[in-house]
PDB file of N, CA and C in Angstrom:
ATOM      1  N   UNK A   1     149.955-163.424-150.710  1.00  0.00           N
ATOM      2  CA  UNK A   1     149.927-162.053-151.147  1.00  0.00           C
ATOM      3  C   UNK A   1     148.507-161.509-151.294  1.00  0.00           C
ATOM      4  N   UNK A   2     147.442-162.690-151.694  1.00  0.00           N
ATOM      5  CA  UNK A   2     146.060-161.927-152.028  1.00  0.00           C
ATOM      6  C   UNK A   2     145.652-161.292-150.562  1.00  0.00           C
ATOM      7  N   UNK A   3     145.661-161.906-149.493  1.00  0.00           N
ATOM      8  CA  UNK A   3     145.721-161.545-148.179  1.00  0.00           C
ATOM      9  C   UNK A   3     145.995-160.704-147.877  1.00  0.00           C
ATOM     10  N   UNK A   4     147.461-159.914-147.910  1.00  0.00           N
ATOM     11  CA  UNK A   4     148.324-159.569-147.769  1.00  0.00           C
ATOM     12  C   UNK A   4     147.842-158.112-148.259  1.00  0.00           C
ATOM     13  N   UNK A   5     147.828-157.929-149.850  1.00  0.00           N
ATOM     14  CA  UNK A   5     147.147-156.872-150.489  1.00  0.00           C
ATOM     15  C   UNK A   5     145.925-156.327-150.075  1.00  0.00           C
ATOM     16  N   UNK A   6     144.928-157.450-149.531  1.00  0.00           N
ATOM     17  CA  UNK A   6     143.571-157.120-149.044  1.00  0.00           C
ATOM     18  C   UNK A   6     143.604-156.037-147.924  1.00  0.00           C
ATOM     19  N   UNK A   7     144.280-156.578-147.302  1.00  0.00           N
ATOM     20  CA  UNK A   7     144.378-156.104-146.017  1.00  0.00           C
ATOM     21  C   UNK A   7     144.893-154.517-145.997  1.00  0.00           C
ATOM     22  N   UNK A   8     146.196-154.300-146.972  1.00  0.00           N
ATOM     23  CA  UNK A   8     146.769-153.135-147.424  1.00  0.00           C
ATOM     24  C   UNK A   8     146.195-152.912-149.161  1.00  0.00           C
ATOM     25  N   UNK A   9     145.011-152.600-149.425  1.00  0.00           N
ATOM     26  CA  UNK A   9     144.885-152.050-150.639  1.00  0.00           C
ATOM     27  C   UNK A   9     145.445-151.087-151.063  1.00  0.00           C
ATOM     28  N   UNK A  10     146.208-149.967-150.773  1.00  0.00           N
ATOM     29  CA  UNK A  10     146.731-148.969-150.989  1.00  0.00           C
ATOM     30  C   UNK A  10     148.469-149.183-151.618  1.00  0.00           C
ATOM     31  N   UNK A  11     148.665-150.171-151.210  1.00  0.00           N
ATOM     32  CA  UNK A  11     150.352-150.875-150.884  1.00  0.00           C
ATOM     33  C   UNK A  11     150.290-151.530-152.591  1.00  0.00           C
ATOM     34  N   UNK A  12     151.537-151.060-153.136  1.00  0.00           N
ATOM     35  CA  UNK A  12     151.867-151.812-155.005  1.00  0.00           C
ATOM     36  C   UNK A  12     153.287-152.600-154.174  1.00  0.00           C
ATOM     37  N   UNK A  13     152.994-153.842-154.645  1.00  0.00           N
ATOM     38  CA  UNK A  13     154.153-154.646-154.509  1.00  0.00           C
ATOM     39  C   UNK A  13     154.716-155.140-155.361  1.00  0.00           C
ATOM     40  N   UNK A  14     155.874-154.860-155.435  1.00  0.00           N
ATOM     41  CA  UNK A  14     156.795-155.298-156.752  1.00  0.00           C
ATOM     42  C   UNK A  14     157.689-156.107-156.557  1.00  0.00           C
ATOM     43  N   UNK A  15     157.780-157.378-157.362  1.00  0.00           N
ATOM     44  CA  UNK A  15     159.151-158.225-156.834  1.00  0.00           C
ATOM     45  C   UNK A  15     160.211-157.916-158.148  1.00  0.00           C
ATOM     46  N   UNK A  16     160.915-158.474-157.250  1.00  0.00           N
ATOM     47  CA  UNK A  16     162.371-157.943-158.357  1.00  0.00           C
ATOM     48  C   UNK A  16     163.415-159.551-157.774  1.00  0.00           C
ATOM     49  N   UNK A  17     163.393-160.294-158.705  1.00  0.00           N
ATOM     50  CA  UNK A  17     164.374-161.548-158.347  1.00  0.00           C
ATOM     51  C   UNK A  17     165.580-161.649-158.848  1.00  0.00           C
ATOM     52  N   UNK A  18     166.288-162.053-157.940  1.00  0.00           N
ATOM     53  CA  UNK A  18     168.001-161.283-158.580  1.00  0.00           C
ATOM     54  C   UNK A  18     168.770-162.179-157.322  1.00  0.00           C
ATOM     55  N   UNK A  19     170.040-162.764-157.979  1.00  0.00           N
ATOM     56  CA  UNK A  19     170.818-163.591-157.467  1.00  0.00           C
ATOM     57  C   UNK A  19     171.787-162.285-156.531  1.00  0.00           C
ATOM     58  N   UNK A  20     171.781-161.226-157.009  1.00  0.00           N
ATOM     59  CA  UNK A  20     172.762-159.976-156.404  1.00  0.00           C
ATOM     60  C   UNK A  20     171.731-159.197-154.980  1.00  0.00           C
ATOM     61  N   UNK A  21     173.070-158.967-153.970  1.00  0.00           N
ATOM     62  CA  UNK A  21     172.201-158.168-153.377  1.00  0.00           C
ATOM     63  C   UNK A  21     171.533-156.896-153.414  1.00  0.00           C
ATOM     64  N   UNK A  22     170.697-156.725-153.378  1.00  0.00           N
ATOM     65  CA  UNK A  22     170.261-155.136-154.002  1.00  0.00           C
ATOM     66  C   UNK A  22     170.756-153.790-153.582  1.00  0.00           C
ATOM     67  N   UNK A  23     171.265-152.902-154.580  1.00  0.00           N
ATOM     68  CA  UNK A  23     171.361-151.833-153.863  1.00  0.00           C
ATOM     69  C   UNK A  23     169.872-150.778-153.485  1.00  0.00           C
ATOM     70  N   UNK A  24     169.474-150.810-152.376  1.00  0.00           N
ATOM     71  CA  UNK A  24     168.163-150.379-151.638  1.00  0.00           C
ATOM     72  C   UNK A  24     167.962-148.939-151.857  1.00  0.00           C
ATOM     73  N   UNK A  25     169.027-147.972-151.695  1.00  0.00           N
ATOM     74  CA  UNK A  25     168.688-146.497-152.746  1.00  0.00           C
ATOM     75  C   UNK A  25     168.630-146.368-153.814  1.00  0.00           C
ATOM     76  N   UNK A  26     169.458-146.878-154.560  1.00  0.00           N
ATOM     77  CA  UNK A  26     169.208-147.002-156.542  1.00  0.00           C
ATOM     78  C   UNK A  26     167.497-147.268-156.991  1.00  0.00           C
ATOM     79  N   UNK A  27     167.763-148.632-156.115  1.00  0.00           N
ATOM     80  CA  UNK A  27     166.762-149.419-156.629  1.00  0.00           C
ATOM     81  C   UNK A  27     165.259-149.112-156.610  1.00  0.00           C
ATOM     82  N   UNK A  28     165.359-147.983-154.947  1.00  0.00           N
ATOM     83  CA  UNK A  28     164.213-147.977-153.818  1.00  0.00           C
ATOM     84  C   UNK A  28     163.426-148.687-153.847  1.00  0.00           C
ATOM     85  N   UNK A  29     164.344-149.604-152.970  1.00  0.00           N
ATOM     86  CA  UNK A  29     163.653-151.053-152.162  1.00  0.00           C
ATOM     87  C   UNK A  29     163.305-150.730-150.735  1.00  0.00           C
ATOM     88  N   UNK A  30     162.367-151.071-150.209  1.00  0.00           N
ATOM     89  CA  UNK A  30     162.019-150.303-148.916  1.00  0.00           C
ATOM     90  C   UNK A  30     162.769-152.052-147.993  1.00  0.00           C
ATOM     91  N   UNK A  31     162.097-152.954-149.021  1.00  0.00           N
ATOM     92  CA  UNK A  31     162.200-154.673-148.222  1.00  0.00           C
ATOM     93  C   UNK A  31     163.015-155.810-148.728  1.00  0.00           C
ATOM     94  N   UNK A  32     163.600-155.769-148.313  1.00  0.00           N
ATOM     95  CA  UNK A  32     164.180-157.281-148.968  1.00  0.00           C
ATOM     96  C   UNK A  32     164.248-159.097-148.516  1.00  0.00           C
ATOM     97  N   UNK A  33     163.655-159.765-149.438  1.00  0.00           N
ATOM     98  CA  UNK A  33     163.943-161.112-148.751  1.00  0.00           C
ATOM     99  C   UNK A  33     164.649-161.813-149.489  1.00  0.00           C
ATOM    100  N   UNK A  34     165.794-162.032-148.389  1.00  0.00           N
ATOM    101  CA  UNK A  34     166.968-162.873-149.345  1.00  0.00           C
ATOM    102  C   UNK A  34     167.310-164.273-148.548  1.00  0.00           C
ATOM    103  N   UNK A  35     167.574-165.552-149.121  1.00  0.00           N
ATOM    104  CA  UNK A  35     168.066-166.660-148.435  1.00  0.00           C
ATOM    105  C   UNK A  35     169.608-167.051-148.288  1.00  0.00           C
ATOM    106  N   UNK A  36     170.079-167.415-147.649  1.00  0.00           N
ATOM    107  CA  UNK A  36     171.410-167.137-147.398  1.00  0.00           C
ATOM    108  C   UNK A  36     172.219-166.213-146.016  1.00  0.00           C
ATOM    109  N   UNK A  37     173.210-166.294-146.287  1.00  0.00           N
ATOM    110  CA  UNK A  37     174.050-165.238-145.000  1.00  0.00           C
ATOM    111  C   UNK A  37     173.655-163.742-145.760  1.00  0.00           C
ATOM    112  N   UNK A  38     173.542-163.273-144.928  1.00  0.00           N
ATOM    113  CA  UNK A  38     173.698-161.643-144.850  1.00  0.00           C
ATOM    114  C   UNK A  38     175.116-160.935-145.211  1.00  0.00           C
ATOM    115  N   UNK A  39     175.266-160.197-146.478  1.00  0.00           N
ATOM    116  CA  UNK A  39     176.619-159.997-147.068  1.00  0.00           C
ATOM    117  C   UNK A  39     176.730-158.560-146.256  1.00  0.00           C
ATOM    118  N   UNK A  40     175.568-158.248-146.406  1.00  0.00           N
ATOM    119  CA  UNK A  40     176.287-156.871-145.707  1.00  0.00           C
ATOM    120  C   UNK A  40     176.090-156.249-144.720  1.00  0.00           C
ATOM    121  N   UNK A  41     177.348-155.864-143.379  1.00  0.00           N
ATOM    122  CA  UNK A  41     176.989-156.068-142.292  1.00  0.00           C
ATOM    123  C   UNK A  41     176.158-154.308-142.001  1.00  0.00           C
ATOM    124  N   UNK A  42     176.012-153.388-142.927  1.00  0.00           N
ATOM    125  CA  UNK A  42     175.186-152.427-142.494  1.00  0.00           C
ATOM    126  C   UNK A  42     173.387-152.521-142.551  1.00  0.00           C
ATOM    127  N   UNK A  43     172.864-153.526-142.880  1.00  0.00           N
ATOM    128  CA  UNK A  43     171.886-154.314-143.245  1.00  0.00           C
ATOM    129  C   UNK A  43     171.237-155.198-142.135  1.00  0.00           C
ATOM    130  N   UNK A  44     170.169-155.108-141.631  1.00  0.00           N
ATOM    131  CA  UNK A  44     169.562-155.851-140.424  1.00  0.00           C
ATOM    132  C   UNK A  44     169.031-156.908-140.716  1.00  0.00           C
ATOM    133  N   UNK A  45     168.932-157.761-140.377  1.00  0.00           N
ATOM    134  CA  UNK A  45     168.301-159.037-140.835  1.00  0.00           C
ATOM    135  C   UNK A  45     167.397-159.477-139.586  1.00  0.00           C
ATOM    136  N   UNK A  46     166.458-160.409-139.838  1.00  0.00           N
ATOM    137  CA  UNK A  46     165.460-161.300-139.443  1.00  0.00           C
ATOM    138  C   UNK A  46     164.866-162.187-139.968  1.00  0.00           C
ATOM    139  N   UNK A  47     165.462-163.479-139.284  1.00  0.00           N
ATOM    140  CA  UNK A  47     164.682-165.314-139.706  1.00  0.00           C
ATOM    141  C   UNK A  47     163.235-164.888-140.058  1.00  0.00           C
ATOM    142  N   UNK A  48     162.845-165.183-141.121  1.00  0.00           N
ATOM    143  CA  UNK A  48     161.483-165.152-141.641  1.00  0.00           C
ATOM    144  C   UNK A  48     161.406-166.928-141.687  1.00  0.00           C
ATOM    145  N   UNK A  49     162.087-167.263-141.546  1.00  0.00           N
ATOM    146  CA  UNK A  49     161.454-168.831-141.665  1.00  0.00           C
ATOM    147  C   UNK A  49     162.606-169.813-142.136  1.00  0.00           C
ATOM    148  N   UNK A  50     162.552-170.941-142.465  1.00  0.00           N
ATOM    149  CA  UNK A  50     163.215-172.075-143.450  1.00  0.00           C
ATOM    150  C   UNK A  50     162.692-172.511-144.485  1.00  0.00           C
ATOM    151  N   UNK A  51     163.334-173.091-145.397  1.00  0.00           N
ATOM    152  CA  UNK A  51     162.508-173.544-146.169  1.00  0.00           C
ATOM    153  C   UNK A  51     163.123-175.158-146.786  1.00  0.00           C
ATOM    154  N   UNK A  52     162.722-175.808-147.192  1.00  0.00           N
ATOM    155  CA  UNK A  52     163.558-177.067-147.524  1.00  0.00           C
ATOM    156  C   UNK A  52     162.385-177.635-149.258  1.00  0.00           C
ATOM    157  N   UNK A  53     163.865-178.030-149.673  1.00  0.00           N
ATOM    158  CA  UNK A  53     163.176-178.222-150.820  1.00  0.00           C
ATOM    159  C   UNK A  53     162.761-180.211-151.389  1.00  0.00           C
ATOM    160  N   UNK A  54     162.091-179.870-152.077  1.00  0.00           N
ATOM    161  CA  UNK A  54     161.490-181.228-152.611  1.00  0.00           C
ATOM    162  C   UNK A  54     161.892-181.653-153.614  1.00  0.00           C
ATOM    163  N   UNK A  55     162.115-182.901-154.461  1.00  0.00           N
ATOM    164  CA  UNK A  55     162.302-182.842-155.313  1.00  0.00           C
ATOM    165  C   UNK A  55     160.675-184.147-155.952  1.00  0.00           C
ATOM    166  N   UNK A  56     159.986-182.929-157.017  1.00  0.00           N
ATOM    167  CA  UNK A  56     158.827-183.823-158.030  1.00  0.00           C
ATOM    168  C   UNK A  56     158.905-183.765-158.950  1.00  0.00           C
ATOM    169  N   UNK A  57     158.009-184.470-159.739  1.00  0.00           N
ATOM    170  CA  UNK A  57     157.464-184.292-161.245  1.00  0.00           C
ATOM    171  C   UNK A  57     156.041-184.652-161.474  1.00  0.00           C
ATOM    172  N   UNK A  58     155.971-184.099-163.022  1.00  0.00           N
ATOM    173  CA  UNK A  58     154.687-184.471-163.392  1.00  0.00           C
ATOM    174  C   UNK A  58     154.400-185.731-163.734  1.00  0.00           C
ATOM    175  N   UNK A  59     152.870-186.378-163.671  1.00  0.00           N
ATOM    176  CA  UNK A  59     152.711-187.536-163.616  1.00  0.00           C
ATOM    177  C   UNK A  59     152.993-188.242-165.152  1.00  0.00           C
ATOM    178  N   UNK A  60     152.662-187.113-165.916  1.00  0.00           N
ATOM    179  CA  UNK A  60     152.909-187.347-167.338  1.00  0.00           C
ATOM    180  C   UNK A  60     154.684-187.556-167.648  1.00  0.00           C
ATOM    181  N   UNK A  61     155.422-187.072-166.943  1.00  0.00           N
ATOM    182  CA  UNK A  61     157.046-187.312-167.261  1.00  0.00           C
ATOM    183  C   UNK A  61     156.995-188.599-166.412  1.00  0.00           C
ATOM    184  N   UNK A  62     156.599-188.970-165.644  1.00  0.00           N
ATOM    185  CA  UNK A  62     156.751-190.318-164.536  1.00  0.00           C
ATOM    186  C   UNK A  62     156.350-191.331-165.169  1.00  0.00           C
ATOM    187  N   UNK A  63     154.769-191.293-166.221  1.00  0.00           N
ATOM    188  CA  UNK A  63     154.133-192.123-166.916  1.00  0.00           C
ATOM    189  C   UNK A  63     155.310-192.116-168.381  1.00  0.00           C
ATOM    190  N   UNK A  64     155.941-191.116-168.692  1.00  0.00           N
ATOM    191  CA  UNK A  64     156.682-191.634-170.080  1.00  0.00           C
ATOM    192  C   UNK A  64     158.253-192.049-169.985  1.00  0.00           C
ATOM    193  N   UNK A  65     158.864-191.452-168.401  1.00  0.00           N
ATOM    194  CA  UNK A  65     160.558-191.541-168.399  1.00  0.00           C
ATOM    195  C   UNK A  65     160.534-193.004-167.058  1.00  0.00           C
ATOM    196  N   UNK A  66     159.326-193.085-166.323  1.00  0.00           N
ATOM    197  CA  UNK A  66     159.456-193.753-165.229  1.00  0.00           C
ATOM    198  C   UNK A  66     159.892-193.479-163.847  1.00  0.00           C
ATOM    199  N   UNK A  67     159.762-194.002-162.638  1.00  0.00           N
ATOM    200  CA  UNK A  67     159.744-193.527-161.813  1.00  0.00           C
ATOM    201  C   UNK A  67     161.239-193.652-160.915  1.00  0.00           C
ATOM    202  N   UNK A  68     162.093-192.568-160.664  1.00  0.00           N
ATOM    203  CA  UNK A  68     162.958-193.284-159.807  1.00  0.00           C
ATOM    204  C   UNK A  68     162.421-193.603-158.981  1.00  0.00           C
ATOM    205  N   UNK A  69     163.441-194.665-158.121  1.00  0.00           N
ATOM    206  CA  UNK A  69     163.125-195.261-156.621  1.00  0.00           C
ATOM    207  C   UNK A  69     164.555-194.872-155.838  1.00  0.00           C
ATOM    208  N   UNK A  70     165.914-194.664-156.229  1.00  0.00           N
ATOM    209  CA  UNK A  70     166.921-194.021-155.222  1.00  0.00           C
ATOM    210  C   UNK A  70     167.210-192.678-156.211  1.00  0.00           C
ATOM    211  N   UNK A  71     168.096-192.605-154.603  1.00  0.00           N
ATOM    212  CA  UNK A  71     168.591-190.530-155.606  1.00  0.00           C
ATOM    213  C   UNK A  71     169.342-191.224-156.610  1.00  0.00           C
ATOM    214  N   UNK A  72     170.159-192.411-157.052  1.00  0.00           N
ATOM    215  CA  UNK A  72     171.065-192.283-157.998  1.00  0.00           C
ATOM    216  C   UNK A  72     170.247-192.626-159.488  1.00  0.00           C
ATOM    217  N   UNK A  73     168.769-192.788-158.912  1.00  0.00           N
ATOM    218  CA  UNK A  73     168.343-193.289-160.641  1.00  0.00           C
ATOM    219  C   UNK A  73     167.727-191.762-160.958  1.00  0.00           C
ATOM    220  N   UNK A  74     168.022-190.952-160.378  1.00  0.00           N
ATOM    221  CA  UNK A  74     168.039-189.463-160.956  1.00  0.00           C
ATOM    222  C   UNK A  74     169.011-188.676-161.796  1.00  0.00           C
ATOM    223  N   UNK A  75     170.606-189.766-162.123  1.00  0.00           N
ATOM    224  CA  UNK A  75     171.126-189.279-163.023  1.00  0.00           C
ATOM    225  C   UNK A  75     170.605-189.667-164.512  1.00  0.00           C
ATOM    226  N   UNK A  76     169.530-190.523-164.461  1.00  0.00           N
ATOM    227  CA  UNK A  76     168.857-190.953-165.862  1.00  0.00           C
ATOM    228  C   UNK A  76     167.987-189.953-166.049  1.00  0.00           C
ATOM    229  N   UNK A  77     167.470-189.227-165.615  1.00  0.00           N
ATOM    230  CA  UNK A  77     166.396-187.816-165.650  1.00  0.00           C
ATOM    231  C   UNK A  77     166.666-186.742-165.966  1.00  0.00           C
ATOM    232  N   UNK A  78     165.724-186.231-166.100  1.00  0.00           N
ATOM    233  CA  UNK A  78     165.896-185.197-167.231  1.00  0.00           C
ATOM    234  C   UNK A  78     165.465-183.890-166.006  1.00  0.00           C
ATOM    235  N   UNK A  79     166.025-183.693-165.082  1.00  0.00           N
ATOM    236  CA  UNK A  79     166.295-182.601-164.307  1.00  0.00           C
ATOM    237  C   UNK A  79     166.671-181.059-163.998  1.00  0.00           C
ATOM    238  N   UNK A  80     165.519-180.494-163.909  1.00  0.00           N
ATOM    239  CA  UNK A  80     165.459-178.900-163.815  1.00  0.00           C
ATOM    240  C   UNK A  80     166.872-178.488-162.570  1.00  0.00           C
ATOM    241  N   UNK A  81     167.498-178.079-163.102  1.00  0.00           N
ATOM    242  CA  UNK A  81     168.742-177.558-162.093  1.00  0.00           C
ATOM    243  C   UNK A  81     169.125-175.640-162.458  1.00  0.00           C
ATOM    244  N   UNK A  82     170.636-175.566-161.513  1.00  0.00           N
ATOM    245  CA  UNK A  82     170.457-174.533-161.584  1.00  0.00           C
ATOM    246  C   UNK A  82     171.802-173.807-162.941  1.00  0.00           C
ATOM    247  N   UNK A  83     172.077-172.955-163.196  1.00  0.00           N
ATOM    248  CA  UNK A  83     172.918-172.977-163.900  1.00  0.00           C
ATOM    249  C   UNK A  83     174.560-172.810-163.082  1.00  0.00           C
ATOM    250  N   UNK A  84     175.381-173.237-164.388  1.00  0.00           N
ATOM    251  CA  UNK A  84     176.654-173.467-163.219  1.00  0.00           C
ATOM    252  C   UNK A  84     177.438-171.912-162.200  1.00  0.00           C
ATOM    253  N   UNK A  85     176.594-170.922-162.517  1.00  0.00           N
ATOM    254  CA  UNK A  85     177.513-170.291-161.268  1.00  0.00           C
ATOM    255  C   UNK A  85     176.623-170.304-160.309  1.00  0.00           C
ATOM    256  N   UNK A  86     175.547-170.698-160.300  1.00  0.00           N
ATOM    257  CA  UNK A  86     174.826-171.378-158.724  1.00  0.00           C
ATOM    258  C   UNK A  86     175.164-172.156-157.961  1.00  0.00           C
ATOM    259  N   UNK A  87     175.730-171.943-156.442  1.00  0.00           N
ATOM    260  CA  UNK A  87     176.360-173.157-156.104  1.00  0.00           C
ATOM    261  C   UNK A  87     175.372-174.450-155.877  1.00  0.00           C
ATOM    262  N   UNK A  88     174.210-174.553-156.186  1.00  0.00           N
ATOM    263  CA  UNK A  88     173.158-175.539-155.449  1.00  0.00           C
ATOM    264  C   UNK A  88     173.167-176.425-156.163  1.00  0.00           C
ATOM    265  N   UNK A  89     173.886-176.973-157.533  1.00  0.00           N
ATOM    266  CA  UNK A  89     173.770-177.432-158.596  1.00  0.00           C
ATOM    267  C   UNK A  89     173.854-178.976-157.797  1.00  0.00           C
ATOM    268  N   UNK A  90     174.667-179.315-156.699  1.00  0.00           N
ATOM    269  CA  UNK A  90     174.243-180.849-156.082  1.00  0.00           C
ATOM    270  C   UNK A  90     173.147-180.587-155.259  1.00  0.00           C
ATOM    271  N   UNK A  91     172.697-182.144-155.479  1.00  0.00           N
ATOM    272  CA  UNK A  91     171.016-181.946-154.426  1.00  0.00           C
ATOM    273  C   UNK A  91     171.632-182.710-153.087  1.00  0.00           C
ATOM    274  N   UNK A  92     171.040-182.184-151.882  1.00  0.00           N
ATOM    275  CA  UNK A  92     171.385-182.607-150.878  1.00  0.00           C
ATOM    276  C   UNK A  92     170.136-183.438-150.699  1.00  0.00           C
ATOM    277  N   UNK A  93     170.021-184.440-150.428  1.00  0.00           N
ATOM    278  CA  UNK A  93     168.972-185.481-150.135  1.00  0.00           C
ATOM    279  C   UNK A  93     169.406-186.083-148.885  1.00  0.00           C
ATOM    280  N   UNK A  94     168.406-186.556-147.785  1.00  0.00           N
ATOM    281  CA  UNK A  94     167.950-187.546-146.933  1.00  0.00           C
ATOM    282  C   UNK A  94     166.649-188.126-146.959  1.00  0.00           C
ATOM    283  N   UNK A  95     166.825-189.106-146.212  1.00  0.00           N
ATOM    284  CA  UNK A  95     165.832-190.130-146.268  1.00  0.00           C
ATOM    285  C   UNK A  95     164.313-189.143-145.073  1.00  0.00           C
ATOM    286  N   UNK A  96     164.854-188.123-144.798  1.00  0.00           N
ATOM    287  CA  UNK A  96     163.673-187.618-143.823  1.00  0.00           C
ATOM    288  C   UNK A  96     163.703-188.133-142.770  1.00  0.00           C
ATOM    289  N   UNK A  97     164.464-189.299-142.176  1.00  0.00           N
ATOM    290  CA  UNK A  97     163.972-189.886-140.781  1.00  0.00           C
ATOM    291  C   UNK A  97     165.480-189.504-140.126  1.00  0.00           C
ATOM    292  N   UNK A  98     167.095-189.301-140.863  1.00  0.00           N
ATOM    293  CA  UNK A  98     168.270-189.068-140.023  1.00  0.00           C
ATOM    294  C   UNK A  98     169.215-187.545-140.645  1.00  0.00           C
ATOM    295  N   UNK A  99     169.686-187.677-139.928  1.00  0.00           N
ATOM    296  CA  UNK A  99     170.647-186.154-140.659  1.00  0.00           C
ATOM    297  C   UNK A  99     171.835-186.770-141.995  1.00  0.00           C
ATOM    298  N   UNK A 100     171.475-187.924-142.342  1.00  0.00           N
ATOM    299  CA  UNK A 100     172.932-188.334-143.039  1.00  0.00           C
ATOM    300  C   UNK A 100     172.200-188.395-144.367  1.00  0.00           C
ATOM    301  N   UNK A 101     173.084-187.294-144.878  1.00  0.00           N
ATOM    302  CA  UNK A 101     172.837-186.257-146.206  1.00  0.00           C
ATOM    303  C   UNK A 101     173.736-187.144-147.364  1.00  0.00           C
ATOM    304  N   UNK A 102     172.781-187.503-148.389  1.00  0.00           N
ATOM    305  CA  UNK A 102     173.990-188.187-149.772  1.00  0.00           C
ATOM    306  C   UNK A 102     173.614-186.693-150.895  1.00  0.00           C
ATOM    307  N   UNK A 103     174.792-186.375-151.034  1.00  0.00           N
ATOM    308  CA  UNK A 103     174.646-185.565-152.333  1.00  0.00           C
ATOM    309  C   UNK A 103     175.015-186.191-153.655  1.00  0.00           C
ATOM    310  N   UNK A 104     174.137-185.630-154.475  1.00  0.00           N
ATOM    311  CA  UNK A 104     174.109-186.219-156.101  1.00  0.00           C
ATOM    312  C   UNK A 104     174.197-184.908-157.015  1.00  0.00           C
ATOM    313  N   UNK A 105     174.744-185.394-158.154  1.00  0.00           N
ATOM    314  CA  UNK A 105     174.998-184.272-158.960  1.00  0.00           C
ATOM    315  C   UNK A 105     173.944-184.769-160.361  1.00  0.00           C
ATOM    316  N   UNK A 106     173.055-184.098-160.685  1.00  0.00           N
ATOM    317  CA  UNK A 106     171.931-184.214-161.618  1.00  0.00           C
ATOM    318  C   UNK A 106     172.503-183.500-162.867  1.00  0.00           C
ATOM    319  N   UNK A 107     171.796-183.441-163.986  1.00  0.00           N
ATOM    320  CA  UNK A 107     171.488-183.032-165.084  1.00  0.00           C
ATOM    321  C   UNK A 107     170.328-183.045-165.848  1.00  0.00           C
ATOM    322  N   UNK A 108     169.641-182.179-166.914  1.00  0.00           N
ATOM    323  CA  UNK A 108     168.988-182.077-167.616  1.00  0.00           C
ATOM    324  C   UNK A 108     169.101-180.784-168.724  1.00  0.00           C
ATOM    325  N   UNK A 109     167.962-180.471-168.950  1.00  0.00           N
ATOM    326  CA  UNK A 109     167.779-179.955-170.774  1.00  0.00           C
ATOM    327  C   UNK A 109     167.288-178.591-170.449  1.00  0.00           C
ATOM    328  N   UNK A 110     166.972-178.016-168.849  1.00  0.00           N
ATOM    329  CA  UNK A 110     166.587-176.897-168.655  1.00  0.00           C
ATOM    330  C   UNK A 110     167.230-176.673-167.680  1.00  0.00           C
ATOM    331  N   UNK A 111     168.019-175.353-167.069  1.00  0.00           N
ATOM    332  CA  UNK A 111     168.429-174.693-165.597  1.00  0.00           C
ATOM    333  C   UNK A 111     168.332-173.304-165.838  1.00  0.00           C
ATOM    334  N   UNK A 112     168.387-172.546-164.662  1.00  0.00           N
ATOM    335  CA  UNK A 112     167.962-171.681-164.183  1.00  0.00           C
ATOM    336  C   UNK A 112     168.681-170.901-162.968  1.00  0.00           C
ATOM    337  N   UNK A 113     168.833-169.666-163.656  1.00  0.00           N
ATOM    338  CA  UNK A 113     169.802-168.842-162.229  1.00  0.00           C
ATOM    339  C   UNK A 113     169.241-167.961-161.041  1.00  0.00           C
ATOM    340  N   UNK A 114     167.797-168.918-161.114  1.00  0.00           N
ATOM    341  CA  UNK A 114     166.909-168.134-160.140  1.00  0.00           C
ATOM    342  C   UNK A 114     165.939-169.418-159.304  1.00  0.00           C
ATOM    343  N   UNK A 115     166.185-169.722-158.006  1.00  0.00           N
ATOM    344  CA  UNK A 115     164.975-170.237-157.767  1.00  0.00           C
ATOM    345  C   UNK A 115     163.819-169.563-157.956  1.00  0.00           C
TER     346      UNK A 115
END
């Protein structure tokens, strides 16, 4: 964005994060970036990219809870998830080298209805 702004100094950018799709006249949204299917078919879309997620921590939670070594010693952790009407609440994990996906269902002491 610092880029981004540089380039357009004149341009105020405002984010607005919201699990709903926006209504674009109410709101006057000129742009929207949303992940997922496209709900509404009067609405144009374009792949801006992929994204795939990671799962870390801090070295200080690693140094006091320990380190897993498989996805299943992640039900002992204390795991940032999402809240339950998010469907993402299982993590899809692979090993990075094949397509064969194990999903796990986590928990912890904080979630969130927003990536």
């Amino acid at each position: 964005m610092p880029a981004f702004l540089a380039r357009y100094p004149d341009l105020h950018v405002e984010f607005l994060l919201s699990n709903e799709t926006p209504n674009f006249i109410e709101q006057k949204i000129d742009v929207s970036i949303q992940s997922g299917q496209l709900v509404d078919s009067a609405l144009i879309g374009r792949k801006l990219g992929t994204s795939r997620w990671v799962i870390c921590a801090a070295p200080s939670y690693l140094t006091a809870n320990g380190t897993p070594v498989t996805p299943a010693d992640l039900k002992d952790h204390n795991c940032l998830n999402f809240t339950p009407e998010i469907p993402f609440r299982e993590w899809p994990l692979n090993n990075g080298r094949s397509r064969n996906i194990t999903r796990i269902s986590v928990s912890g002491s904080i979630s969130s209805n927003h990536g």
